[in-house]
PDB file of N, CA and C in Angstrom:
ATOM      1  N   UNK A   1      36.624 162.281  19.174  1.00  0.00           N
ATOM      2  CA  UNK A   1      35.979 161.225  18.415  1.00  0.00           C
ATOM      3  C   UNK A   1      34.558 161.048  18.932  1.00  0.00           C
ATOM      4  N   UNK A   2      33.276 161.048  18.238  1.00  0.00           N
ATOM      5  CA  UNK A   2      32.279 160.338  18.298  1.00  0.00           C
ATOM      6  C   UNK A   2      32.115 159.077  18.353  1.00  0.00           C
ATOM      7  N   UNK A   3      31.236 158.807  19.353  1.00  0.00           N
ATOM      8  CA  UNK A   3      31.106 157.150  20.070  1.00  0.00           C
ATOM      9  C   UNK A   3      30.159 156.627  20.498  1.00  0.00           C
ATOM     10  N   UNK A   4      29.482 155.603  19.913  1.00  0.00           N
ATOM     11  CA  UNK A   4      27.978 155.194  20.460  1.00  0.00           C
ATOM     12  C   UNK A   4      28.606 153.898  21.774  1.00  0.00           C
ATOM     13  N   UNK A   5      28.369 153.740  22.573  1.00  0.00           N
ATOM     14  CA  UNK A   5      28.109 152.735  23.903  1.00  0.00           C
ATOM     15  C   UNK A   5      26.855 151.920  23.862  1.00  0.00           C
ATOM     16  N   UNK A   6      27.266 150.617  24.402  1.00  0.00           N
ATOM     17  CA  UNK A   6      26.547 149.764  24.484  1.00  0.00           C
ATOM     18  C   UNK A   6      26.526 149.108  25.762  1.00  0.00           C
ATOM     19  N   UNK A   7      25.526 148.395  26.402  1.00  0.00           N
ATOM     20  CA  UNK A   7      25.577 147.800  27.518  1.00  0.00           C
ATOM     21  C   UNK A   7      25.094 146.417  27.522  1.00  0.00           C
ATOM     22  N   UNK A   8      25.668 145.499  27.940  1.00  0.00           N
ATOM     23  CA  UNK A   8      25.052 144.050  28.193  1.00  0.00           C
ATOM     24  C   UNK A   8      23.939 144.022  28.591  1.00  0.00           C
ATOM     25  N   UNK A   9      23.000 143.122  27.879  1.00  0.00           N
ATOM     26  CA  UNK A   9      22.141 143.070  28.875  1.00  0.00           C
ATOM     27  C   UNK A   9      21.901 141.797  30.183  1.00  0.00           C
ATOM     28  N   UNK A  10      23.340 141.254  29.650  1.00  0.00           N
ATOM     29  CA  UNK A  10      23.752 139.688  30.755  1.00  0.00           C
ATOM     30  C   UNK A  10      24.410 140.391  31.630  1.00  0.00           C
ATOM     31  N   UNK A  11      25.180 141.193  31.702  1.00  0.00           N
ATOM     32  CA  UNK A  11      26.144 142.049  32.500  1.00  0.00           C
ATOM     33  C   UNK A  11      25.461 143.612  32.483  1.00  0.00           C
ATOM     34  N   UNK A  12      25.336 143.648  33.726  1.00  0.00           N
ATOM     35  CA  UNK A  12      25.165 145.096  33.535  1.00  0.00           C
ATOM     36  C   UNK A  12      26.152 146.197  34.028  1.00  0.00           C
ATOM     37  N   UNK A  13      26.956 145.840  34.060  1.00  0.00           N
ATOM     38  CA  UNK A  13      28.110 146.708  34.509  1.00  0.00           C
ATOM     39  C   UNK A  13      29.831 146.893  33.078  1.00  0.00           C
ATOM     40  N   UNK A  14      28.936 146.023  31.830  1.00  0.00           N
ATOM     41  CA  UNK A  14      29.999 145.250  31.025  1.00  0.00           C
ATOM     42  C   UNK A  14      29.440 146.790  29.534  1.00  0.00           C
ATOM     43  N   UNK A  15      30.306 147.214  29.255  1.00  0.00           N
ATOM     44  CA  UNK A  15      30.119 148.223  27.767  1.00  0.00           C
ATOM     45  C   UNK A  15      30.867 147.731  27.043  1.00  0.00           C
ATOM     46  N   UNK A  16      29.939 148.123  25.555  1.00  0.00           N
ATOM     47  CA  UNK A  16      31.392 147.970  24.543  1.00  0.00           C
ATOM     48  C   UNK A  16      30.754 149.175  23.686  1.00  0.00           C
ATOM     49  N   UNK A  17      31.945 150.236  23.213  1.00  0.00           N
ATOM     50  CA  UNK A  17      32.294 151.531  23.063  1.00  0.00           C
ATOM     51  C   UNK A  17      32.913 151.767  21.526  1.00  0.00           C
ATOM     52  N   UNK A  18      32.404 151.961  20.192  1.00  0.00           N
ATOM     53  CA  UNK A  18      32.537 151.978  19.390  1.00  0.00           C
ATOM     54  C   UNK A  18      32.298 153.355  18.617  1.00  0.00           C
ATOM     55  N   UNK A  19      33.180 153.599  17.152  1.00  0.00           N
ATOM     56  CA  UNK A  19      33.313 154.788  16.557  1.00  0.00           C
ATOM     57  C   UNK A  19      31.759 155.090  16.795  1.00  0.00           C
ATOM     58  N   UNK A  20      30.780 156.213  16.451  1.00  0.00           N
ATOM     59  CA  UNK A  20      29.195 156.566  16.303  1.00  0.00           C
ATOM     60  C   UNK A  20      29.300 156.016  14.899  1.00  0.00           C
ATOM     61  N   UNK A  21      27.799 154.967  14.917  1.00  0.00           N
ATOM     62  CA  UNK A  21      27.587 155.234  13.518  1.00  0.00           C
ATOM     63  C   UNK A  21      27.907 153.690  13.311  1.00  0.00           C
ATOM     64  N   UNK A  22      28.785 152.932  13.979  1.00  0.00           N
ATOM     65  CA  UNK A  22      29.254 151.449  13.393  1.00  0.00           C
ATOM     66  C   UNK A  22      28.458 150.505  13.701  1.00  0.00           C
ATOM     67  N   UNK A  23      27.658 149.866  12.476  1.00  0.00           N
ATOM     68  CA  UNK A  23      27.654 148.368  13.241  1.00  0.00           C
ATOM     69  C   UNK A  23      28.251 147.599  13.360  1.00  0.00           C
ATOM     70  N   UNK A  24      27.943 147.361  14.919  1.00  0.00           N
ATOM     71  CA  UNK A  24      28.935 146.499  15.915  1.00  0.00           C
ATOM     72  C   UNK A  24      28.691 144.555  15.077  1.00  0.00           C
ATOM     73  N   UNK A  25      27.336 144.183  14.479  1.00  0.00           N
ATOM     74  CA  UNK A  25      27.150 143.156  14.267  1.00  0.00           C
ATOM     75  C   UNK A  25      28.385 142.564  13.111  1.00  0.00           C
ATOM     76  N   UNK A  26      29.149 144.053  12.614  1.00  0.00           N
ATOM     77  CA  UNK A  26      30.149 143.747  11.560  1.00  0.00           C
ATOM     78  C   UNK A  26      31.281 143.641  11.664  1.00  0.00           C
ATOM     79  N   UNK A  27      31.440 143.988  13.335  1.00  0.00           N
ATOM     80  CA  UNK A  27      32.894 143.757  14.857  1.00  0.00           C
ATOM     81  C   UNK A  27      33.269 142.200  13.997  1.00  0.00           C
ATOM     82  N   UNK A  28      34.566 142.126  14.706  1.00  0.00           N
ATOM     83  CA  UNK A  28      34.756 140.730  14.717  1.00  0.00           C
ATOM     84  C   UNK A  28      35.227 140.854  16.661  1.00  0.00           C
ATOM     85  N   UNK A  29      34.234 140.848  17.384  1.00  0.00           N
ATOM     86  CA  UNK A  29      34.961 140.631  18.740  1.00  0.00           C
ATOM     87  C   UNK A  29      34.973 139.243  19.177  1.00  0.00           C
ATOM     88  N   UNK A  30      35.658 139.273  19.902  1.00  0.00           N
ATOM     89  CA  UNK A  30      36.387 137.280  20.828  1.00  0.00           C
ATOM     90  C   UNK A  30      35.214 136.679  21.376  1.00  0.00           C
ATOM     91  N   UNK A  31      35.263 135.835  21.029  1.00  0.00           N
ATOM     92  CA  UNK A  31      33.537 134.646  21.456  1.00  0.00           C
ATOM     93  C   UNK A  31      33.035 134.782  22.803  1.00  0.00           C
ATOM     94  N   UNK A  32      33.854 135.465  24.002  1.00  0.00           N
ATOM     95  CA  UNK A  32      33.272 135.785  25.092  1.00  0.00           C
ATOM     96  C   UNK A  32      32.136 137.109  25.142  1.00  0.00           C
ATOM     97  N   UNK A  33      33.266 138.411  24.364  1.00  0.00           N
ATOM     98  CA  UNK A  33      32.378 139.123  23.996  1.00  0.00           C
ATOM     99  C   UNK A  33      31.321 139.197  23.004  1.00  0.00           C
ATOM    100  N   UNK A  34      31.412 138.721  22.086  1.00  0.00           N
ATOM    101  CA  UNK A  34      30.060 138.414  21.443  1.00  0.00           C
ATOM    102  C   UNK A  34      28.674 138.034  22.072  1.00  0.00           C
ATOM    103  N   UNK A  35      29.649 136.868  23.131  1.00  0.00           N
ATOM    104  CA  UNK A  35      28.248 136.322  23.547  1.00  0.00           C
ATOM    105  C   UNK A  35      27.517 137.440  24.702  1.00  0.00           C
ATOM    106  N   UNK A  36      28.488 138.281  25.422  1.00  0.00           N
ATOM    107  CA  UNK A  36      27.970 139.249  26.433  1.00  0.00           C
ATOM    108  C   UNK A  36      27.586 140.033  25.795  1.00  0.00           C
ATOM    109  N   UNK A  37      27.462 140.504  24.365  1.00  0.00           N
ATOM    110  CA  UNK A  37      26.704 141.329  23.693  1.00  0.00           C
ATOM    111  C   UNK A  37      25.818 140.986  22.869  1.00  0.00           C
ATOM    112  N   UNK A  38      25.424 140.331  22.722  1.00  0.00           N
ATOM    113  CA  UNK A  38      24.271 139.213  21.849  1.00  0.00           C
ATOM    114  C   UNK A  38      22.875 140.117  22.146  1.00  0.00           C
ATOM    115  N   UNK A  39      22.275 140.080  23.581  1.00  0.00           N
ATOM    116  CA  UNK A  39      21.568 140.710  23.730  1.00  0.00           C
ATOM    117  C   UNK A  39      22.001 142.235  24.523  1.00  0.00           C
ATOM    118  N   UNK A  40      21.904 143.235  23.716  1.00  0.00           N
ATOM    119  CA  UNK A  40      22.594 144.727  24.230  1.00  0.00           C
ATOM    120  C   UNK A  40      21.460 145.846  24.331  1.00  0.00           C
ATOM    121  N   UNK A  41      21.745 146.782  25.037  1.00  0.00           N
ATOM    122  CA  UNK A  41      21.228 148.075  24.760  1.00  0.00           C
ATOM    123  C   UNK A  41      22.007 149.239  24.527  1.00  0.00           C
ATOM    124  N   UNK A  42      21.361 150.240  23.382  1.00  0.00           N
ATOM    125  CA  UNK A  42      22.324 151.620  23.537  1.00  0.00           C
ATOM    126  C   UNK A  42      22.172 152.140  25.025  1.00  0.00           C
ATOM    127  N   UNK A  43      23.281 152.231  25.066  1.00  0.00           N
ATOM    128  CA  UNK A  43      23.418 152.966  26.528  1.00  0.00           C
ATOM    129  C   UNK A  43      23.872 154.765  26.226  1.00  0.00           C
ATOM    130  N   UNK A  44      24.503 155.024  25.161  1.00  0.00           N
ATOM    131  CA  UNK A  44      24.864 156.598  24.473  1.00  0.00           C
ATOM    132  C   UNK A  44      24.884 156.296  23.037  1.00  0.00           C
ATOM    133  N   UNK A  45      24.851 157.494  22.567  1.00  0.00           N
ATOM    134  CA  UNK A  45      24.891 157.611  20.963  1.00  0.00           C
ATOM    135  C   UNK A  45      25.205 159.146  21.002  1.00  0.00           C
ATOM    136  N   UNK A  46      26.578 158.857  20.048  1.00  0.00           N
ATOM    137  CA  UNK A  46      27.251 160.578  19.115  1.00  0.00           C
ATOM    138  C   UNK A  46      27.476 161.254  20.514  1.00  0.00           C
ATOM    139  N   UNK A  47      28.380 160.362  21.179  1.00  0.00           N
ATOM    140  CA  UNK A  47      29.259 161.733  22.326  1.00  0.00           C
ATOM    141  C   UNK A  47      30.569 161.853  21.823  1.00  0.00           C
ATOM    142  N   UNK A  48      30.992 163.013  22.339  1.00  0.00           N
ATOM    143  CA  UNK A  48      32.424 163.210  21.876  1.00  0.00           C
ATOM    144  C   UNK A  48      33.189 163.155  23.033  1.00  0.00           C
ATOM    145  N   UNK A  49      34.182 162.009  22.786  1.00  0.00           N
ATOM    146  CA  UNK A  49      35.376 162.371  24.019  1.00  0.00           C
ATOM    147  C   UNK A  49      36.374 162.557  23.070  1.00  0.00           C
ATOM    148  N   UNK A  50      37.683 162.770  24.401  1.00  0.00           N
ATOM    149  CA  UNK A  50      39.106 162.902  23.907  1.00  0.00           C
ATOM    150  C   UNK A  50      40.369 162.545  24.464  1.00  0.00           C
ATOM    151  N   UNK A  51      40.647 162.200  24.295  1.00  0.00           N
ATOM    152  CA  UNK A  51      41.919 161.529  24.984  1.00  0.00           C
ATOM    153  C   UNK A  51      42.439 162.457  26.477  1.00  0.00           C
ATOM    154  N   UNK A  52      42.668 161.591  27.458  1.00  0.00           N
ATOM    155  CA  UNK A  52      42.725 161.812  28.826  1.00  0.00           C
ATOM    156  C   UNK A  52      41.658 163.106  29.226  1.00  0.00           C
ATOM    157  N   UNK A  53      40.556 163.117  28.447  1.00  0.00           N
ATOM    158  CA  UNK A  53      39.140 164.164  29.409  1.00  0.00           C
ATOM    159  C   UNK A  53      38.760 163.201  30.216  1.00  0.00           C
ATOM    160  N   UNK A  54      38.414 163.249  31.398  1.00  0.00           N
ATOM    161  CA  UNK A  54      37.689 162.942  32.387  1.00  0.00           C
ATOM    162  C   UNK A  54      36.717 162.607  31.938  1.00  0.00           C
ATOM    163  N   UNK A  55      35.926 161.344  32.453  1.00  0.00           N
ATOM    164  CA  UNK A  55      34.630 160.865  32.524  1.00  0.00           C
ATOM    165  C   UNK A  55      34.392 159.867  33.487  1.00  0.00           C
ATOM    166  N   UNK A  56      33.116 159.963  33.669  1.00  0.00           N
ATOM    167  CA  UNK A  56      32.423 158.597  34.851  1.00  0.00           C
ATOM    168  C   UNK A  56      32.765 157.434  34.323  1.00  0.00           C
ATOM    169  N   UNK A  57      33.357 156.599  34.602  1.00  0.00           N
ATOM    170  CA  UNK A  57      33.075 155.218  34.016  1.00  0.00           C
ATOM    171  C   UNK A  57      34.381 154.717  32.566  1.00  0.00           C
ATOM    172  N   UNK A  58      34.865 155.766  32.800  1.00  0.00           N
ATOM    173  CA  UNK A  58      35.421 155.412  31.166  1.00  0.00           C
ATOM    174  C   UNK A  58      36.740 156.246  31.373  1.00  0.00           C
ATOM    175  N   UNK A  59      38.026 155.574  30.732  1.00  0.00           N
ATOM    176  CA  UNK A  59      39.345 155.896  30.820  1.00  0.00           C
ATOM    177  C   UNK A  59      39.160 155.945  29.505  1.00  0.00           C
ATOM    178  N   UNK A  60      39.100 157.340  29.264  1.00  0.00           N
ATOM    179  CA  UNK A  60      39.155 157.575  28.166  1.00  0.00           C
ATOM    180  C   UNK A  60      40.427 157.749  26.925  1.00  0.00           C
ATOM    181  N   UNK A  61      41.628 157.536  27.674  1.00  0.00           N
ATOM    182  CA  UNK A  61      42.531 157.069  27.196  1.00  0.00           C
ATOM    183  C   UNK A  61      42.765 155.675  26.288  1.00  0.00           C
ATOM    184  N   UNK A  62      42.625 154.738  27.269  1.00  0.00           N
ATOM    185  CA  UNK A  62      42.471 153.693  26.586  1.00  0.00           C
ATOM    186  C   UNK A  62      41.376 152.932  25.933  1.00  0.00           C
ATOM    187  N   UNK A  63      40.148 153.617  25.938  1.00  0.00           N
ATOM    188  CA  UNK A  63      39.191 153.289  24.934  1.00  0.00           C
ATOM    189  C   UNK A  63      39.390 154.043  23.592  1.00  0.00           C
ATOM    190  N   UNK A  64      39.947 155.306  23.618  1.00  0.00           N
ATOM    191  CA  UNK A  64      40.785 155.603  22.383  1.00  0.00           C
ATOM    192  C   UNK A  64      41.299 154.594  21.841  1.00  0.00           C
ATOM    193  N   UNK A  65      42.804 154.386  22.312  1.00  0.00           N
ATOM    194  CA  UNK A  65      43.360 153.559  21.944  1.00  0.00           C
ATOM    195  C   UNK A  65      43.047 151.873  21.500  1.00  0.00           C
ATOM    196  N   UNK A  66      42.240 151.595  22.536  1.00  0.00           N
ATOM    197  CA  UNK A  66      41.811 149.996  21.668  1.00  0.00           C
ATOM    198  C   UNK A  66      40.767 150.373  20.562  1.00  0.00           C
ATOM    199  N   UNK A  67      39.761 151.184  20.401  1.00  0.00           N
ATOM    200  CA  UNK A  67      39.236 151.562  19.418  1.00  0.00           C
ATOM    201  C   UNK A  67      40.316 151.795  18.196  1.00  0.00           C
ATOM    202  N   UNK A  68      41.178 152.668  18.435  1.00  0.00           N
ATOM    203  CA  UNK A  68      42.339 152.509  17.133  1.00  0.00           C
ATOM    204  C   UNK A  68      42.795 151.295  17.164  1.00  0.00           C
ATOM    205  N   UNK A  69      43.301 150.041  17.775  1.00  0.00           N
ATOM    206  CA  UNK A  69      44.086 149.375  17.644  1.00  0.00           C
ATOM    207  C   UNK A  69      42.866 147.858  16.980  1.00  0.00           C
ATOM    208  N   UNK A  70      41.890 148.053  17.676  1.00  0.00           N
ATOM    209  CA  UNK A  70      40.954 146.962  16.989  1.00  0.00           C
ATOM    210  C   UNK A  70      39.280 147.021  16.454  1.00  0.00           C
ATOM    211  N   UNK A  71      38.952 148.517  16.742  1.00  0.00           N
ATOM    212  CA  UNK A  71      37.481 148.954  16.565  1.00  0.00           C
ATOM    213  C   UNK A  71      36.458 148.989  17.306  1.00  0.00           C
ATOM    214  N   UNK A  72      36.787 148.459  18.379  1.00  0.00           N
ATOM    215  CA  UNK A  72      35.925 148.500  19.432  1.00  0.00           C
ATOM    216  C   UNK A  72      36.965 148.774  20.747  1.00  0.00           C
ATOM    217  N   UNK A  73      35.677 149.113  21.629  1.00  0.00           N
ATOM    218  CA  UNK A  73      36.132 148.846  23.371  1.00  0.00           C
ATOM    219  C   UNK A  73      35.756 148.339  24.415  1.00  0.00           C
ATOM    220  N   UNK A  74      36.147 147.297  25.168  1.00  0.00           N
ATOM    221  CA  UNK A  74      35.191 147.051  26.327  1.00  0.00           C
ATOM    222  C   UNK A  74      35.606 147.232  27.369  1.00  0.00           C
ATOM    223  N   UNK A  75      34.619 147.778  28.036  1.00  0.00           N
ATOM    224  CA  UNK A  75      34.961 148.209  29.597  1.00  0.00           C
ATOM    225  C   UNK A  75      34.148 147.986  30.647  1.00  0.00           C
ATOM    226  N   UNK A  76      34.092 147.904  31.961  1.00  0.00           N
ATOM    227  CA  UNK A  76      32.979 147.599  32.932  1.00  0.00           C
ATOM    228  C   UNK A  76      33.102 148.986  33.875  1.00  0.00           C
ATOM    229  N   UNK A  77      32.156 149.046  34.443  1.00  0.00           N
ATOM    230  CA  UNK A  77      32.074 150.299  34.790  1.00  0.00           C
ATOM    231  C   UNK A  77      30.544 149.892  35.921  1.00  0.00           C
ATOM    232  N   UNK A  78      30.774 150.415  36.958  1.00  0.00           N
ATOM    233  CA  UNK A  78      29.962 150.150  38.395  1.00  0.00           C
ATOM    234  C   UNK A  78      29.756 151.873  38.996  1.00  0.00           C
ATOM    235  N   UNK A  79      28.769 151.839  39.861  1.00  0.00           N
ATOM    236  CA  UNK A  79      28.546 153.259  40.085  1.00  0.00           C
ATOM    237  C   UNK A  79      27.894 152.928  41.382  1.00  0.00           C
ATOM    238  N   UNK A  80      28.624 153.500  42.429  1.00  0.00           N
ATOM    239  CA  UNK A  80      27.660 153.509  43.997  1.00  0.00           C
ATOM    240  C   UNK A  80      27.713 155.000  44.141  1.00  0.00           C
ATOM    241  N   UNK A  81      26.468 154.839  44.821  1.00  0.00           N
ATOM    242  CA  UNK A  81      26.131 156.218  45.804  1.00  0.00           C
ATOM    243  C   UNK A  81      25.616 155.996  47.162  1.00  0.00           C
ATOM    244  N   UNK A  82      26.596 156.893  47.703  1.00  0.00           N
ATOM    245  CA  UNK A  82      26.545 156.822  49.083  1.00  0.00           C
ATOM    246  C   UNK A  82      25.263 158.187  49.804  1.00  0.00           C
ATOM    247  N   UNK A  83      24.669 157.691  50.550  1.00  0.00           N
ATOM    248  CA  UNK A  83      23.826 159.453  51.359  1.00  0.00           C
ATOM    249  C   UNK A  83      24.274 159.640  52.763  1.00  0.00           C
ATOM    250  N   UNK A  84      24.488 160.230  53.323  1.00  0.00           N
ATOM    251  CA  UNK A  84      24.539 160.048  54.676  1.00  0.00           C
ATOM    252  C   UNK A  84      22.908 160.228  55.512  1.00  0.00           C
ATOM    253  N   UNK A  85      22.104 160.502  54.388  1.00  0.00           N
ATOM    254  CA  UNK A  85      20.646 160.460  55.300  1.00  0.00           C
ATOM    255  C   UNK A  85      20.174 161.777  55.995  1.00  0.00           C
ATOM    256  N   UNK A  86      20.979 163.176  55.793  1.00  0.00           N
ATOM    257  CA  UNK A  86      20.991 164.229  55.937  1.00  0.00           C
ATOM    258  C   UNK A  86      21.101 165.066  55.085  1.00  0.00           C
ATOM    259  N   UNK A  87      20.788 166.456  55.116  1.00  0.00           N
ATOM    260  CA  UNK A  87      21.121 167.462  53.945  1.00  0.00           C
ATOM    261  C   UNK A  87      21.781 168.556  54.404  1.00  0.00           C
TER     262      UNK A  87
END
């Protein structure tokens, strides 16, 4: 499936993950999320995942699935990097 991502711009660790191509302004999502997406940025546009492929940030299993079950997805997703200060 093709999928455009979005990112809060109140949360920055907060996505919501929809078919490519949808506007989200025509979602009906729950008044919390609305309001954490009010002000957003594309964060991807037209990737293809697939059910249980591997990715950073994203169980791609169940963003399938709530995408089938209600049209959207939200997920949070954090990223550290560690160096040890050597090469």
């Amino acid at each position: 499936m093709k999928i455009d991502t979005y990112r809060s711009k109140r949360a920055r660790d907060q996505y919501l993950t929809v078919p490519a191509g949808t506007d989200i302004s025509t979602l009906s999502l729950p008044a919390q999320l609305a309001d954490l997406f009010t002000d957003r940025e594309q964060f991807s546009s037209g990737n293809d995942i697939n059910q249980g492929e591997p990715r950073a940030g994203m169980n791609t299993t169940e963003i399938l699935a709530d995408i089938a079950q209600q049209g959207f997805a939200a997920h949070w997703a954090t990223t550290t990097v560690k160096t040890s200060g050597r090469y």
